[in-house]
N, C-alpha and C. Protein backbone atom coordinates (compact mmCIF):
# COMPACT_ATOMS: atom_id res chain seq x y z
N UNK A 1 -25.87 90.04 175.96
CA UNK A 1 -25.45 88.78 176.55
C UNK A 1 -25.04 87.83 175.43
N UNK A 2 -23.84 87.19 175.64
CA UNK A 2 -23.39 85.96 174.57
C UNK A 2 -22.48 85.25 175.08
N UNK A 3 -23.30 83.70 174.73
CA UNK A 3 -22.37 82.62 175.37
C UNK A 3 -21.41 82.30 174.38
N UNK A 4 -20.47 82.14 175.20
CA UNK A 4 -19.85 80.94 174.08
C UNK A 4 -19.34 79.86 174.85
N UNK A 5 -18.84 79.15 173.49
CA UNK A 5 -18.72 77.43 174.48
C UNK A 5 -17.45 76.75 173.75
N UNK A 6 -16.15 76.77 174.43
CA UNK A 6 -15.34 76.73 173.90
C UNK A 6 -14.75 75.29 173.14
N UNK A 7 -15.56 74.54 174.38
CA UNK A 7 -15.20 72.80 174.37
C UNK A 7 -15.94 72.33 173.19
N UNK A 8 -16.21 70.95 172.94
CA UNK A 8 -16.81 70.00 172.22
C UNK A 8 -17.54 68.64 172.43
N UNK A 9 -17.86 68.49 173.87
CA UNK A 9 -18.78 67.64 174.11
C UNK A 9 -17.37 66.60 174.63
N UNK A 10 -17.88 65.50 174.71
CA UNK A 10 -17.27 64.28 175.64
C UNK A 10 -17.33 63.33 173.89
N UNK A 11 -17.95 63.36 173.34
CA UNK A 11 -18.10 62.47 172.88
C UNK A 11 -17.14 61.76 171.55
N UNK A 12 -16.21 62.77 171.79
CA UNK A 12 -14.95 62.64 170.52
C UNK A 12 -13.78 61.54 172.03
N UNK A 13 -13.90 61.73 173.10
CA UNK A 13 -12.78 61.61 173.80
C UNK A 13 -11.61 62.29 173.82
N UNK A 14 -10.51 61.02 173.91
CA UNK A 14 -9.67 61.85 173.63
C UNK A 14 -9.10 62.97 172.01
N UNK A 15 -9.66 62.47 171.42
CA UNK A 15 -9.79 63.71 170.29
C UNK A 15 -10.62 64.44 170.12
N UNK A 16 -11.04 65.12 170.98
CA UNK A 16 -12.28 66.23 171.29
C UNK A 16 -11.33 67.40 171.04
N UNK A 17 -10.10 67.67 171.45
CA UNK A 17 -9.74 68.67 171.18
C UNK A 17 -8.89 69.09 169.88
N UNK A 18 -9.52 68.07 169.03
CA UNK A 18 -8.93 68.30 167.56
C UNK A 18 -10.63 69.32 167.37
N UNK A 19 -11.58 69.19 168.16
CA UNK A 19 -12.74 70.61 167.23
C UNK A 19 -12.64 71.70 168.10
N UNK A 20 -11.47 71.80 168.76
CA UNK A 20 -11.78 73.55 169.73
C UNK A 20 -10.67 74.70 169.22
N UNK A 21 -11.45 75.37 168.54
CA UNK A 21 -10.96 76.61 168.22
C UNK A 21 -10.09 77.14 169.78
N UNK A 22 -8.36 77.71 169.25
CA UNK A 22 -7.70 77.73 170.47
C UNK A 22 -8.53 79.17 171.30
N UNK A 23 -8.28 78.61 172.39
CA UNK A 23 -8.70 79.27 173.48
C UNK A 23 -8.76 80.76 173.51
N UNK A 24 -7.32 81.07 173.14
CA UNK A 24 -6.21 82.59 173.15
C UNK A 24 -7.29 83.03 172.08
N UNK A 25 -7.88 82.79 171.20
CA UNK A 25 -8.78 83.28 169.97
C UNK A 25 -10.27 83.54 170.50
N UNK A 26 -10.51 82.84 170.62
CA UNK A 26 -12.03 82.88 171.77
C UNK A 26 -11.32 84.20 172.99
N UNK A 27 -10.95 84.12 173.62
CA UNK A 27 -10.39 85.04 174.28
C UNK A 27 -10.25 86.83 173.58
N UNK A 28 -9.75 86.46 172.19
CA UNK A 28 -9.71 87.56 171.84
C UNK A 28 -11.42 87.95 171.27
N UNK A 29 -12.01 87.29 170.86
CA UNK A 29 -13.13 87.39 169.96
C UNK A 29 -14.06 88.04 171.73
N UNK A 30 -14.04 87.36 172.53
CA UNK A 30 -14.80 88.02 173.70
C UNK A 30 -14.56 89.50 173.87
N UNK A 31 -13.01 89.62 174.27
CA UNK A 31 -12.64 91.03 174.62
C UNK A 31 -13.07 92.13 173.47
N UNK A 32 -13.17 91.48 172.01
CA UNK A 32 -13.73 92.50 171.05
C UNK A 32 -14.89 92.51 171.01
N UNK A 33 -16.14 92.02 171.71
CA UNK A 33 -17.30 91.82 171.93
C UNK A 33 -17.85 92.78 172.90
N UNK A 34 -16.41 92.46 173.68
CA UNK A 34 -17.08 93.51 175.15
C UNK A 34 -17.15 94.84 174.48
N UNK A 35 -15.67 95.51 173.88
CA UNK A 35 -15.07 96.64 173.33
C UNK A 35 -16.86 96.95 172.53
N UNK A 36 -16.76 96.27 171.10
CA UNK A 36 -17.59 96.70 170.48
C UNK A 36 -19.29 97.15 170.84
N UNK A 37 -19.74 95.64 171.64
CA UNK A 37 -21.04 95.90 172.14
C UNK A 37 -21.37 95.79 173.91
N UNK A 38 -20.42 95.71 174.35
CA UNK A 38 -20.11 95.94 176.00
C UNK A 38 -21.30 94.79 176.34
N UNK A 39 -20.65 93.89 175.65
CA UNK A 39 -21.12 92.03 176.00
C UNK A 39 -21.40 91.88 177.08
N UNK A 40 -22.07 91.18 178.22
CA UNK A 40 -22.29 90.16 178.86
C UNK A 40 -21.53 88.73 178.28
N UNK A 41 -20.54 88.51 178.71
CA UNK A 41 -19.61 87.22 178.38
C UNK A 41 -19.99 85.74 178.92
N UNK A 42 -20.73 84.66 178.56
CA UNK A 42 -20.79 83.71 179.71
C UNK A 42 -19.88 82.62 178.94
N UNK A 43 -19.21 82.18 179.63
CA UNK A 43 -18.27 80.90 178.98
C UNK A 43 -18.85 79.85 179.68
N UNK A 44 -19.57 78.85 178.51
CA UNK A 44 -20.14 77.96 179.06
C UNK A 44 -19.59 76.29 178.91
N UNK A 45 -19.68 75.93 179.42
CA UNK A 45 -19.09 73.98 178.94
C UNK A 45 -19.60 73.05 180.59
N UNK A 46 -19.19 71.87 180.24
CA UNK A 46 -19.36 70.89 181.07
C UNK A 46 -18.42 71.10 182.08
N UNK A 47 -18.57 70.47 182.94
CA UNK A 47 -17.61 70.41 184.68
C UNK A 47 -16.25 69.65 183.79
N UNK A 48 -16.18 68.96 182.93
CA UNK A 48 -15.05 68.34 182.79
C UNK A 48 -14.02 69.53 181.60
N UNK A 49 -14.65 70.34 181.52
CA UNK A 49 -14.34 71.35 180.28
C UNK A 49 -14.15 72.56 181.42
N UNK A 50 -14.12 72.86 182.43
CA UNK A 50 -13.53 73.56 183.22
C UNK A 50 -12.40 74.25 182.97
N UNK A 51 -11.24 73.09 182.91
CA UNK A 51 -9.90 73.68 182.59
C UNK A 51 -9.94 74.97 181.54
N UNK A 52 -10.35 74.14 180.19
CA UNK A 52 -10.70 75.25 178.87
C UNK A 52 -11.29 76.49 179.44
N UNK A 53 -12.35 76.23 179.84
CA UNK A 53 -13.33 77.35 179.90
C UNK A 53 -12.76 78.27 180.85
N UNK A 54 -11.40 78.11 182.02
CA UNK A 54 -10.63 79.18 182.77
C UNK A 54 -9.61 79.63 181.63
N UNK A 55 -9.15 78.93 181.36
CA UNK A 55 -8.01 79.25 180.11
C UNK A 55 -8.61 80.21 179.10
N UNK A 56 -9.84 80.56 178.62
CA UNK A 56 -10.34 81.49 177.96
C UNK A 56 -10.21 82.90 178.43
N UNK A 57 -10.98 82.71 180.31
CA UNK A 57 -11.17 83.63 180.60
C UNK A 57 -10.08 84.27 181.51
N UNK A 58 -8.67 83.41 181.42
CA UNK A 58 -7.56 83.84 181.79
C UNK A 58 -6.74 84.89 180.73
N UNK A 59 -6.80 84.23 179.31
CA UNK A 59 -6.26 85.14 178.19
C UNK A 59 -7.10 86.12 177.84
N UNK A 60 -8.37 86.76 178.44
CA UNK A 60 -9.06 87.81 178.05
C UNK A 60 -8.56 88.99 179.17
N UNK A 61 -8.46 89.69 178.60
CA UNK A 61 -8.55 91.33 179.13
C UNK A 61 -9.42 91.91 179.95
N UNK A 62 -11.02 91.70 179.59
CA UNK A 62 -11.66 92.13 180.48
C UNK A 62 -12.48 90.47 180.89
N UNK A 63 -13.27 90.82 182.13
CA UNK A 63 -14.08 89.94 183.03
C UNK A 63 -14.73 89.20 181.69
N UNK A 64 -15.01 88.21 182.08
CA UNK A 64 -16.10 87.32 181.83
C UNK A 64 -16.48 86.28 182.73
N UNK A 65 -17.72 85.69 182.76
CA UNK A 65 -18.65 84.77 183.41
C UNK A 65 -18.33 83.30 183.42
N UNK A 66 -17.30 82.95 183.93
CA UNK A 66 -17.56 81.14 183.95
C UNK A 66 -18.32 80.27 184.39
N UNK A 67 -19.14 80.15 183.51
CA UNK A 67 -20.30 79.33 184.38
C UNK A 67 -20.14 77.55 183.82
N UNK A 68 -18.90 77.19 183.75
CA UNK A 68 -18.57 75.62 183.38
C UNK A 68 -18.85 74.86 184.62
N UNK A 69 -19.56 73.79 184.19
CA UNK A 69 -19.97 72.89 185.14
C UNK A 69 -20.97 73.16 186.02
N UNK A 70 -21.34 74.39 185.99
CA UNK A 70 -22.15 74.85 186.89
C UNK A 70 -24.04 74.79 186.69
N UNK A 71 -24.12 74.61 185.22
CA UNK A 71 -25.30 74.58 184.90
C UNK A 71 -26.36 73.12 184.48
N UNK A 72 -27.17 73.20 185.08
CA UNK A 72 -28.16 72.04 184.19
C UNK A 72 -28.03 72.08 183.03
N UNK A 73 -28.90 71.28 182.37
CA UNK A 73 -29.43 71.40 180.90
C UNK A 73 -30.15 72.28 180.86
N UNK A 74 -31.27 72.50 182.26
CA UNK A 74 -32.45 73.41 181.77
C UNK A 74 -31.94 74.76 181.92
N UNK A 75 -31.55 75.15 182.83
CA UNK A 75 -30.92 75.92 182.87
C UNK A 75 -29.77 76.65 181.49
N UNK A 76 -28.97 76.11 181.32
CA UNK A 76 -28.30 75.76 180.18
C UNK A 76 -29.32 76.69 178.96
N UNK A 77 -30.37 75.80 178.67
CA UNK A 77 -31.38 76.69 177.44
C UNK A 77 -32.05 77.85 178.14
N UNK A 78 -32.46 77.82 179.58
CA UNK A 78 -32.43 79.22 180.07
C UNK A 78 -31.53 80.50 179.55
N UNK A 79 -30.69 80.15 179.99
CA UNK A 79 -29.51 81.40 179.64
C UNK A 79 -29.41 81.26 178.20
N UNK A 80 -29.06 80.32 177.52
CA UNK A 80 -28.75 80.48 175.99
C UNK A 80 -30.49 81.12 175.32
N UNK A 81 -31.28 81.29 175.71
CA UNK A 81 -32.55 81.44 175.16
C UNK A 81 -32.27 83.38 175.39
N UNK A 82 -31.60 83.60 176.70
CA UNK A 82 -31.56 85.11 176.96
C UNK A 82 -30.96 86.10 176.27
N UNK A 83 -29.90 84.97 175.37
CA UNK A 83 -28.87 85.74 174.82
C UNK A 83 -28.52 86.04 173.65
N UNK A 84 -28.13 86.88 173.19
CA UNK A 84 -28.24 87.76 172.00
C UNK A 84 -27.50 86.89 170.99
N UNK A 85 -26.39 86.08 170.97
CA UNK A 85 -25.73 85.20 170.28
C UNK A 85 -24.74 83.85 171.07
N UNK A 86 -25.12 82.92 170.39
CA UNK A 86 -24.20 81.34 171.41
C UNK A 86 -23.36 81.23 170.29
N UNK A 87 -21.92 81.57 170.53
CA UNK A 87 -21.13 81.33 169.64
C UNK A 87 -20.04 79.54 170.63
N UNK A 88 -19.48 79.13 168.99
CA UNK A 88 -18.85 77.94 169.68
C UNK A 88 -18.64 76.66 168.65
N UNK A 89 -17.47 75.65 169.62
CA UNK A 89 -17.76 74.71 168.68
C UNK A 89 -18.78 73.60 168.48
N UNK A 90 -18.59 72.90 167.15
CA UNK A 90 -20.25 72.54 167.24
C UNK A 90 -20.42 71.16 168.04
N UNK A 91 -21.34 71.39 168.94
CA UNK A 91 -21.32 70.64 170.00
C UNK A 91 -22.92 70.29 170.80
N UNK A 92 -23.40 69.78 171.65
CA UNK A 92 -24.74 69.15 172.04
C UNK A 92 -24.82 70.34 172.43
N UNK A 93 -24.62 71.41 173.53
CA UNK A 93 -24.64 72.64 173.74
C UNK A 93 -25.29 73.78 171.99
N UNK A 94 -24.29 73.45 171.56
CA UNK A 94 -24.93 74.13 170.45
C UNK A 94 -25.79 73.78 169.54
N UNK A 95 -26.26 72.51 169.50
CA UNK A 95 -27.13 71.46 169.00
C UNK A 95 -28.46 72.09 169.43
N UNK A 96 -28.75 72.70 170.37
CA UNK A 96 -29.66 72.90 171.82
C UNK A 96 -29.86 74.02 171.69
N UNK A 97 -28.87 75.08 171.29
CA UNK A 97 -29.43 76.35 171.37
C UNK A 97 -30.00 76.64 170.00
N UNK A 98 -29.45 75.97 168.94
CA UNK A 98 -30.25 76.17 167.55
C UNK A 98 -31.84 75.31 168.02
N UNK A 99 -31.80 74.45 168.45
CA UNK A 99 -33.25 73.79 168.48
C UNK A 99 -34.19 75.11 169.42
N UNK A 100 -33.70 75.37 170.34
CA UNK A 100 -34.59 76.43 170.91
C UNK A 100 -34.09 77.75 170.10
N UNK A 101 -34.07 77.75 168.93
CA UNK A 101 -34.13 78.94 168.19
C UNK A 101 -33.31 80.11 168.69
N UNK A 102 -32.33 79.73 169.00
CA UNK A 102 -31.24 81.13 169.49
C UNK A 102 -30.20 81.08 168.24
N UNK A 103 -30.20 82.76 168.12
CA UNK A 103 -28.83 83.02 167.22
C UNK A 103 -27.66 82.42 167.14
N UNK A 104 -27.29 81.86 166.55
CA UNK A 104 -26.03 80.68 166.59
C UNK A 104 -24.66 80.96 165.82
N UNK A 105 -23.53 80.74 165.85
CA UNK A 105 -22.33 80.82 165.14
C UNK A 105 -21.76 79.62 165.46
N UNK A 106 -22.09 78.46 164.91
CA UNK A 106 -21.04 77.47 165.05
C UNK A 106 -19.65 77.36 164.51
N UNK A 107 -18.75 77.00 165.36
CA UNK A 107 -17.35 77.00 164.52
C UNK A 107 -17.30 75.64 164.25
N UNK A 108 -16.95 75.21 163.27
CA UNK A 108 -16.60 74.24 162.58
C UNK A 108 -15.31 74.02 161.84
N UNK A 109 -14.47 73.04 162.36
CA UNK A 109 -13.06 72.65 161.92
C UNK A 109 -12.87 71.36 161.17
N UNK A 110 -13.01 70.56 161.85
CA UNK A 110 -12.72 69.03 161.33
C UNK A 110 -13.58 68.40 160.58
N UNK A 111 -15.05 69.09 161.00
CA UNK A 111 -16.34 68.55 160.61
C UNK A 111 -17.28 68.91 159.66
N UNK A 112 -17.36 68.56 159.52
CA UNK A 112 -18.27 68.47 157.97
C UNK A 112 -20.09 69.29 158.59
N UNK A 113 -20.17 70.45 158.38
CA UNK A 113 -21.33 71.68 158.61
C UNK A 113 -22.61 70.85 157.59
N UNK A 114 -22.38 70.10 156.66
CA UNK A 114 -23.28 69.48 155.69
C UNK A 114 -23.73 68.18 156.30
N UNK A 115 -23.18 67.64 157.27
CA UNK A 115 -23.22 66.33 157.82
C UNK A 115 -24.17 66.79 159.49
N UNK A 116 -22.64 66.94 160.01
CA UNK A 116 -23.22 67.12 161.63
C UNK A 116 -23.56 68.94 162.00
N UNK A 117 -24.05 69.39 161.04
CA UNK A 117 -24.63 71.07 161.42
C UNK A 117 -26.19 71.11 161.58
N UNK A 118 -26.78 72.20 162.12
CA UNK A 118 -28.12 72.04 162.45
C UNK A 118 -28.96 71.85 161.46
N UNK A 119 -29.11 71.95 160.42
CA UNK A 119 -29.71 71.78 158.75
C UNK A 119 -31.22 72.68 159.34
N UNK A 120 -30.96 74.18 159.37
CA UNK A 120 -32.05 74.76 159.87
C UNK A 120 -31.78 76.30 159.03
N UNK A 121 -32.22 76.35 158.04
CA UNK A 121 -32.03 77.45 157.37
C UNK A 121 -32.75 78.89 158.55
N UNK A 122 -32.25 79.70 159.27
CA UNK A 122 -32.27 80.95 159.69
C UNK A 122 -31.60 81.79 159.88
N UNK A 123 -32.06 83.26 159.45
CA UNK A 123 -31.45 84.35 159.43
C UNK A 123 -30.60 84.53 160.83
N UNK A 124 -30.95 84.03 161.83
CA UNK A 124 -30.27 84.29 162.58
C UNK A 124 -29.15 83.32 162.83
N UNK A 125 -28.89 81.61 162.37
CA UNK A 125 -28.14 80.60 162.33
C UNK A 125 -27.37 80.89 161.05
N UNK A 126 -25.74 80.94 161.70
CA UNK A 126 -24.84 80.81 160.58
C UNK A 126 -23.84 79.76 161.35
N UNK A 127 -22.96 79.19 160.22
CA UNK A 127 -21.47 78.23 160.74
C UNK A 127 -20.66 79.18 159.84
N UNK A 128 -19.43 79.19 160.32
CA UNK A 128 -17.91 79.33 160.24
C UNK A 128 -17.01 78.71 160.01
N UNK A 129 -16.39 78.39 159.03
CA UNK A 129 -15.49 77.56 159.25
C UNK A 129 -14.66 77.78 157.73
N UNK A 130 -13.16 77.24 157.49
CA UNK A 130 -12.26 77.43 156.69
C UNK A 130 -12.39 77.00 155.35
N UNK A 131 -11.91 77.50 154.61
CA UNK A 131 -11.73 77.02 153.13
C UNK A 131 -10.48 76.69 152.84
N UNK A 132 -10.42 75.16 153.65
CA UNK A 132 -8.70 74.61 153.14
C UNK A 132 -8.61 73.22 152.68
N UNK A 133 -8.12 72.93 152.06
CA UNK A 133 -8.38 71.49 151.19
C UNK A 133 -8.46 69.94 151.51
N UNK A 134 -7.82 70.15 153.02
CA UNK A 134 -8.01 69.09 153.64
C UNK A 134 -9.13 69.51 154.56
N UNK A 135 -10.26 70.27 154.51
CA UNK A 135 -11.54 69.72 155.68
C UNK A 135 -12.48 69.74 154.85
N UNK A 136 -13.60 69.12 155.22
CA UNK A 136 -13.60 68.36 156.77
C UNK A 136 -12.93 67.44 156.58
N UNK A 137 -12.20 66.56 157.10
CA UNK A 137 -11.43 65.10 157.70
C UNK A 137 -11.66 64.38 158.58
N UNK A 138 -12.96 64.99 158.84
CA UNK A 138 -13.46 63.95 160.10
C UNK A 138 -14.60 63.27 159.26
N UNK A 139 -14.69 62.26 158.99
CA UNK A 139 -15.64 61.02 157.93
C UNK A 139 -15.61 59.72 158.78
N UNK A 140 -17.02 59.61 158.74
CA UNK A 140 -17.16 58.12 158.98
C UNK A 140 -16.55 57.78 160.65
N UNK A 141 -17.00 58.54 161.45
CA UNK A 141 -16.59 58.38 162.92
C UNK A 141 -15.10 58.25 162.73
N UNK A 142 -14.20 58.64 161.71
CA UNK A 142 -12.80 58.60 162.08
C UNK A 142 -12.45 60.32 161.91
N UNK A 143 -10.90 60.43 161.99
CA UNK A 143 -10.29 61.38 161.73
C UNK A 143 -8.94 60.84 161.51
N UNK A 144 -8.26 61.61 160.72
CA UNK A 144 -6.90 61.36 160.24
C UNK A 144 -5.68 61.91 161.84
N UNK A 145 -4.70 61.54 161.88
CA UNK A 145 -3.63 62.44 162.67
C UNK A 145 -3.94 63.56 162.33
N UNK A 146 -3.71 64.36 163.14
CA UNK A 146 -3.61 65.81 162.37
C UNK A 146 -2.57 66.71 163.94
N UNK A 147 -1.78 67.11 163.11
CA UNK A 147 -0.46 68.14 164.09
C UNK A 147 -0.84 69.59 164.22
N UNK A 148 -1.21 69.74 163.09
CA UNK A 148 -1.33 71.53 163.27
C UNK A 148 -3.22 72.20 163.58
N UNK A 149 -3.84 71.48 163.00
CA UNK A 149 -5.14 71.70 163.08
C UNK A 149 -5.46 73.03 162.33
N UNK A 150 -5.06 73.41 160.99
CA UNK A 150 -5.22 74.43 160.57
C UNK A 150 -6.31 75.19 160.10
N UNK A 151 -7.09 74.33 160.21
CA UNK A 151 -8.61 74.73 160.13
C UNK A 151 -9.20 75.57 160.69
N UNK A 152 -8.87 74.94 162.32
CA UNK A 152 -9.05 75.99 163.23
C UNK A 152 -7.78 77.40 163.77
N UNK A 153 -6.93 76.54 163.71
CA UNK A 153 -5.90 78.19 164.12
C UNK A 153 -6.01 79.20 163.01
N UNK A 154 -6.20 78.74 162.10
CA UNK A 154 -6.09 79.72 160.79
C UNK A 154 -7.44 80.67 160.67
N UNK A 155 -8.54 80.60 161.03
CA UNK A 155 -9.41 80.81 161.08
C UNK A 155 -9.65 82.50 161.75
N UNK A 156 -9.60 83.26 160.86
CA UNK A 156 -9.68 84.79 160.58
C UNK A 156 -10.84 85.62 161.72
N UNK A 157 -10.14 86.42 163.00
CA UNK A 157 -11.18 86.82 163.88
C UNK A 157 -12.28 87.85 162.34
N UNK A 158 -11.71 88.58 162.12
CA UNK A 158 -11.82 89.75 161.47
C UNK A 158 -13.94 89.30 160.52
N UNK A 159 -13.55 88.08 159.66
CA UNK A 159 -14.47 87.47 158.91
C UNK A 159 -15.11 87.00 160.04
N UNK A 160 -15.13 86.56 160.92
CA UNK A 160 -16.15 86.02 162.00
C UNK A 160 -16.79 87.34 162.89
N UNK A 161 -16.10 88.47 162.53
CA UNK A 161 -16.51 89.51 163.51
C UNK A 161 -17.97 90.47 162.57
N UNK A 162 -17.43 89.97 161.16
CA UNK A 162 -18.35 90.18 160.13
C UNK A 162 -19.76 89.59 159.93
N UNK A 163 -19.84 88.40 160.58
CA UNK A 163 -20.62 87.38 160.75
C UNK A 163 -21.59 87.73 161.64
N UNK A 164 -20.76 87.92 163.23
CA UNK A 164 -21.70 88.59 164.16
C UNK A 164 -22.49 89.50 164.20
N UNK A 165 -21.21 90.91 163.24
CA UNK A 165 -22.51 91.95 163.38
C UNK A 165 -23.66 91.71 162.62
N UNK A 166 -23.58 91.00 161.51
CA UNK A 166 -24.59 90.81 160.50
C UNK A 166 -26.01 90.05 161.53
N UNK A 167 -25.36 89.27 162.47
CA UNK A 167 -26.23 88.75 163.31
C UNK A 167 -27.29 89.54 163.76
N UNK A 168 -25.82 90.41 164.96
CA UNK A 168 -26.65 91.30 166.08
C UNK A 168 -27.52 92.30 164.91
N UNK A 169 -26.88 93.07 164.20
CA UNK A 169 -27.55 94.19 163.35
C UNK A 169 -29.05 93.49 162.60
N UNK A 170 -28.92 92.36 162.48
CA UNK A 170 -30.53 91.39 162.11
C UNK A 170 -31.36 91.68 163.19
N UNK A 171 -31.05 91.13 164.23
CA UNK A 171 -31.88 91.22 165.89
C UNK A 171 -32.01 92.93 166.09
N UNK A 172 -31.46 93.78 165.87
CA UNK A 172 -31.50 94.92 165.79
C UNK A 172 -32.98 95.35 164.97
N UNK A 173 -33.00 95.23 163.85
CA UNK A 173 -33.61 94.99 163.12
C UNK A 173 -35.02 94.40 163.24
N UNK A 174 -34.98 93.47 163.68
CA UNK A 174 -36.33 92.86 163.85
C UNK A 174 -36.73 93.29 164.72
N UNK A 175 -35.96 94.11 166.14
CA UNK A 175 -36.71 94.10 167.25
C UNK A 175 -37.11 95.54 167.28
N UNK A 176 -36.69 96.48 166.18
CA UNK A 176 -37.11 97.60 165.73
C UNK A 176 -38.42 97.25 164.94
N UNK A 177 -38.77 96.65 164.07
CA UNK A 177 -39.84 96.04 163.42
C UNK A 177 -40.90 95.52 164.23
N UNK A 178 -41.14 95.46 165.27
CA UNK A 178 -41.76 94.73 166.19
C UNK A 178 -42.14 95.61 167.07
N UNK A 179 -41.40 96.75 167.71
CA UNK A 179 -41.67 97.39 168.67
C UNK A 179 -42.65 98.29 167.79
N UNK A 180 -42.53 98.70 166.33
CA UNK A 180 -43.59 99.42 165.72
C UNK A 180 -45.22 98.77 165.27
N UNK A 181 -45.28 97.76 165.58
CA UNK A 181 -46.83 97.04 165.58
C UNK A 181 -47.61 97.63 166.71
């Protein structure tokens, strides 16, 4: 099982969608999820993040779970507590699943991972995000214009797919270590 969460909270407004990794990418990163570990997909976000969260699961190949708008909060850490990895951008959603200790991949574009990231050193919590000379650019509750958002489109499935397994193959790992006590 792995959520991901494509949106970024309400709280940017209308520039919320300068932190969402495009859709068509999330889309692909699912369908190689299913392929590789025959995923449970849940695409999760707010009722107002709807649109996004069909648009994901329109450019994917195989099924996935839209459960936008549909969930509480409690609920919400229900399911993210079940699941093997909450990938996404970094957002109160993902704020939430690192506090209840779930495997995490935050994507990070505009924002500064040293500022607004979970500051929770675990093997199972990693962020993602680009090595390009203009980010982060989001400082001081502003952000610059920005046209292309290259932070995020540029942003390599391949190295993030590297990330995961290192994840899942950890949880692998431990839960082999555990079942031998």
């Amino acid at each position: 099982m792995i959520c991901i969460l494509p949106g970024g909270g309400a709280s940017w407004g209308a520039q919320a969608t300068y932190r969402y990794w495009p859709t068509s990418h999330f889309a692909k990163l699912a369908d190689r999820l299913i392929e590789q570990y025959k995923a449970n997909i849940f695409i999760i976000g707010s009722f107002s993040e709807k649109k996004l969260c069909k648009e994901v699961t329109e450019y994917m190949k195989y099924p996935g779970i839209d459960l936008s708008g549909q969930t509480t909060l409690h609920q919400l850490g229900a399911l993210m507590k079940q699941c093997h990895l909450v990938i996404g951008s970094e957002s109160g959603p993902l704020h939430l699943a690192t506090a209840l200790n779930c495997p995490t991949l935050p994507i990070y574009g505009p924002v500064d991972e040293n500022v607004y990231g979970p500051h929770i050193e675990k093997t199972l919590q990693r962020s993602f995000y680009s090595f390009i000379a203009c980010r982060p650019c989001y400082k001081n509750f502003s952000m610059p214009q920005c046209h292309n958002r290259i932070c995020l489109a540029e942003l390599d499935l391949h190295p993030m797919l590297n990330q995961i397994n290192s994840i899942i193959n950890t949880q692998a790992i431990s839960y082999d270590n555990s079942s031998t006590l």
